[in-house]
N, C-alpha and C. Protein backbone atom coordinates (compact mmCIF):
# COMPACT_ATOMS: atom_id res chain seq x y z
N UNK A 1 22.97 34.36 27.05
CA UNK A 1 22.87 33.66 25.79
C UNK A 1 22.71 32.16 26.04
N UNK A 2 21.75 31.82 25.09
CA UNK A 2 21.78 30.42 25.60
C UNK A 2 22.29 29.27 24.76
N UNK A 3 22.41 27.80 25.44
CA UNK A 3 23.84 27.17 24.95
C UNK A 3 23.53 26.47 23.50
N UNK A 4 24.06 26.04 22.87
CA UNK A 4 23.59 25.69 21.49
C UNK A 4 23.32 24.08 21.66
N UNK A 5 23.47 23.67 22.82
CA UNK A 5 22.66 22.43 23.35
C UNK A 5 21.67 22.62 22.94
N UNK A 6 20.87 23.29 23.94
CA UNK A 6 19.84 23.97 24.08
C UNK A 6 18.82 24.29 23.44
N UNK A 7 19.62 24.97 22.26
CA UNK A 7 19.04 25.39 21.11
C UNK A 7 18.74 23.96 20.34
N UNK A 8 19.47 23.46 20.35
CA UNK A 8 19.57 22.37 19.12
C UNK A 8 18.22 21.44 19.73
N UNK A 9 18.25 21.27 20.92
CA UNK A 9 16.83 20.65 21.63
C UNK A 9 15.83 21.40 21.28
N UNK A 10 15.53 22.60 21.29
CA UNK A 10 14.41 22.97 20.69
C UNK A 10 14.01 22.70 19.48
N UNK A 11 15.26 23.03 18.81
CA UNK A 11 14.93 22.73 17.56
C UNK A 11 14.48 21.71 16.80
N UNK A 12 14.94 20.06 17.86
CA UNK A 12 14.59 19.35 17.62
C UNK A 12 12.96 18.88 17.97
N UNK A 13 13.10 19.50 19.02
CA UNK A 13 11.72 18.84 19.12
C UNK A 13 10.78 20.26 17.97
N UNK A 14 11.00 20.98 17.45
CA UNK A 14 10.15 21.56 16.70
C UNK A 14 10.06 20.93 15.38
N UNK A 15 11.13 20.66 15.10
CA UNK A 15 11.42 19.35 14.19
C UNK A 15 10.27 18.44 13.45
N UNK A 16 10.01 17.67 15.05
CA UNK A 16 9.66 16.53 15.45
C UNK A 16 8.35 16.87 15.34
N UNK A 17 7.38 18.13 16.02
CA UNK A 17 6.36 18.30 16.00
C UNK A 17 5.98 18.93 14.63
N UNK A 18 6.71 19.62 13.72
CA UNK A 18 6.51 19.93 12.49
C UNK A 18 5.96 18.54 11.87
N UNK A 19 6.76 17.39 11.78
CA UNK A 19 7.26 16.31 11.05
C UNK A 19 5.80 15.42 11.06
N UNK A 20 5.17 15.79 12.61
CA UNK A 20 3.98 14.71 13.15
C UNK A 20 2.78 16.00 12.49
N UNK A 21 2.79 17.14 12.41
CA UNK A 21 1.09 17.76 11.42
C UNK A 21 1.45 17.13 10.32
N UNK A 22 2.55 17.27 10.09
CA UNK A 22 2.59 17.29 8.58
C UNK A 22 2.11 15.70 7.86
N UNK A 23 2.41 14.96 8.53
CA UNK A 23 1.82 13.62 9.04
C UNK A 23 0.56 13.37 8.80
N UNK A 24 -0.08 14.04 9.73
CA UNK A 24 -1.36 13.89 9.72
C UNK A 24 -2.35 14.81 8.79
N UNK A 25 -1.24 15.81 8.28
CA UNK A 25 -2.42 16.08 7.28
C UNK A 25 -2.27 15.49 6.22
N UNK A 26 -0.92 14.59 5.87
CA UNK A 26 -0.96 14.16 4.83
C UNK A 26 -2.03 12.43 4.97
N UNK A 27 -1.97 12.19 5.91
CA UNK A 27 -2.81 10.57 6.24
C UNK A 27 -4.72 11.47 5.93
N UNK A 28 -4.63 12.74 5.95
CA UNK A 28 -6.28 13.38 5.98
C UNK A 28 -6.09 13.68 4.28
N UNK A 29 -4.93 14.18 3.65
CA UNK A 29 -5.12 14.04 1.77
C UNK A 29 -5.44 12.63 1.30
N UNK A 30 -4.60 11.79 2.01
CA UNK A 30 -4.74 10.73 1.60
C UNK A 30 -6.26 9.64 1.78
N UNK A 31 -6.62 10.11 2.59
CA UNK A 31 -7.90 9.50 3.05
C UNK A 31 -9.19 10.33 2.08
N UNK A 32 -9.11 11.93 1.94
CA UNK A 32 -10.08 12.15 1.19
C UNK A 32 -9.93 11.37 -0.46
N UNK A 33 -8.88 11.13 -0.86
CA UNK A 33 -8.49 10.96 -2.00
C UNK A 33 -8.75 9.52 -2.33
N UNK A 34 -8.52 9.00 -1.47
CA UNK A 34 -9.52 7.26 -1.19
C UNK A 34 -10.92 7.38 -1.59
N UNK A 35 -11.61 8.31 -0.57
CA UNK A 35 -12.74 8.07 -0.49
C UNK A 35 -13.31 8.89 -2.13
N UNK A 36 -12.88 9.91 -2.21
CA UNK A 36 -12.91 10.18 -3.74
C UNK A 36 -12.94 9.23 -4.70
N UNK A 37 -12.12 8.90 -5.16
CA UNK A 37 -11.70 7.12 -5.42
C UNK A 37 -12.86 6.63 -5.38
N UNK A 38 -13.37 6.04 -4.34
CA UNK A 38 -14.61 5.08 -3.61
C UNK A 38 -15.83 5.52 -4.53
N UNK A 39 -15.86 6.83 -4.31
CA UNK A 39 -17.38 7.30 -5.10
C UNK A 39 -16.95 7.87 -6.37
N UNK A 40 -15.99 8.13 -7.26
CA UNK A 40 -15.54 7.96 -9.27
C UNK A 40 -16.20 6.46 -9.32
N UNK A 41 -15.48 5.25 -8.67
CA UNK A 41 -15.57 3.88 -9.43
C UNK A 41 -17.41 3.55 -9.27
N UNK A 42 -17.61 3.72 -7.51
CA UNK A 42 -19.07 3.67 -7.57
C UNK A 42 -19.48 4.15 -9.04
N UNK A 43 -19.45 5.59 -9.05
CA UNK A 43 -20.32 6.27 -10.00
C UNK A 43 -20.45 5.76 -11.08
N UNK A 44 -19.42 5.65 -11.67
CA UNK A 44 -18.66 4.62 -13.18
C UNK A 44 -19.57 3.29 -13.26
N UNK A 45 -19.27 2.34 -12.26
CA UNK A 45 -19.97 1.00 -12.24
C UNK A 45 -21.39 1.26 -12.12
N UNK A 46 -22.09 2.01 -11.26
CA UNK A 46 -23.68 2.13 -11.46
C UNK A 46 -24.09 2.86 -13.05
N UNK A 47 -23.28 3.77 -13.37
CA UNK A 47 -23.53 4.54 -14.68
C UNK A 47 -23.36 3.13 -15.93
N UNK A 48 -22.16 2.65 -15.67
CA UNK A 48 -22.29 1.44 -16.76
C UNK A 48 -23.22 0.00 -16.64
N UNK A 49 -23.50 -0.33 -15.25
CA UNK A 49 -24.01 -1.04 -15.20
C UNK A 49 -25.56 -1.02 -14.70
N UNK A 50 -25.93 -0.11 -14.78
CA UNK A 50 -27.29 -0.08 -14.71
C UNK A 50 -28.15 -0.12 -15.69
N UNK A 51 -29.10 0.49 -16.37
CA UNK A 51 -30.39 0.25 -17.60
C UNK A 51 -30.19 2.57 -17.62
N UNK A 52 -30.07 2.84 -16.89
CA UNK A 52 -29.98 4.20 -17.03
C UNK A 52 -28.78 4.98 -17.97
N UNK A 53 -29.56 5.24 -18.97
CA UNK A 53 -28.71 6.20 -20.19
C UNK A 53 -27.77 7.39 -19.88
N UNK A 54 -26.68 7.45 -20.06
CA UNK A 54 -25.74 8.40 -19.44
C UNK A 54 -26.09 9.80 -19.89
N UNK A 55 -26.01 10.64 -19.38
CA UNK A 55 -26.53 12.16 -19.53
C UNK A 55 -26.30 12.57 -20.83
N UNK A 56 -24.85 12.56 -20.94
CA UNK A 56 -24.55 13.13 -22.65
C UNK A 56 -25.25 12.13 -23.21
């Protein structure tokens, strides 16, 4: 059986590596959601500010 040192080290570092995807997929939501962002306001500002009549 093994010692609950032991254990508790694993656990930590599973922890730790849980803690770092989760990380990075949240810095990859956050980045599409920017760039989303980026191209609504584009769209908005060329749609209002251009000479071109909005669809509806």
């Amino acid at each position: 059986m093994r010692s609950a040192a032991v254990i508790n080290n694993g656990l930590r570092r599973y922890v730790a590596l849980n803690l770092f995807i989760e990380y990075v997929h949240q810095g990859r939501v956050i980045a599409g959601v920017y760039i989303m962002t980026i191209f609504i306001v584009y769209t908005l500002v060329y749609t209002i500010f251009s000479r071109v009549p909005p669809i509806w």
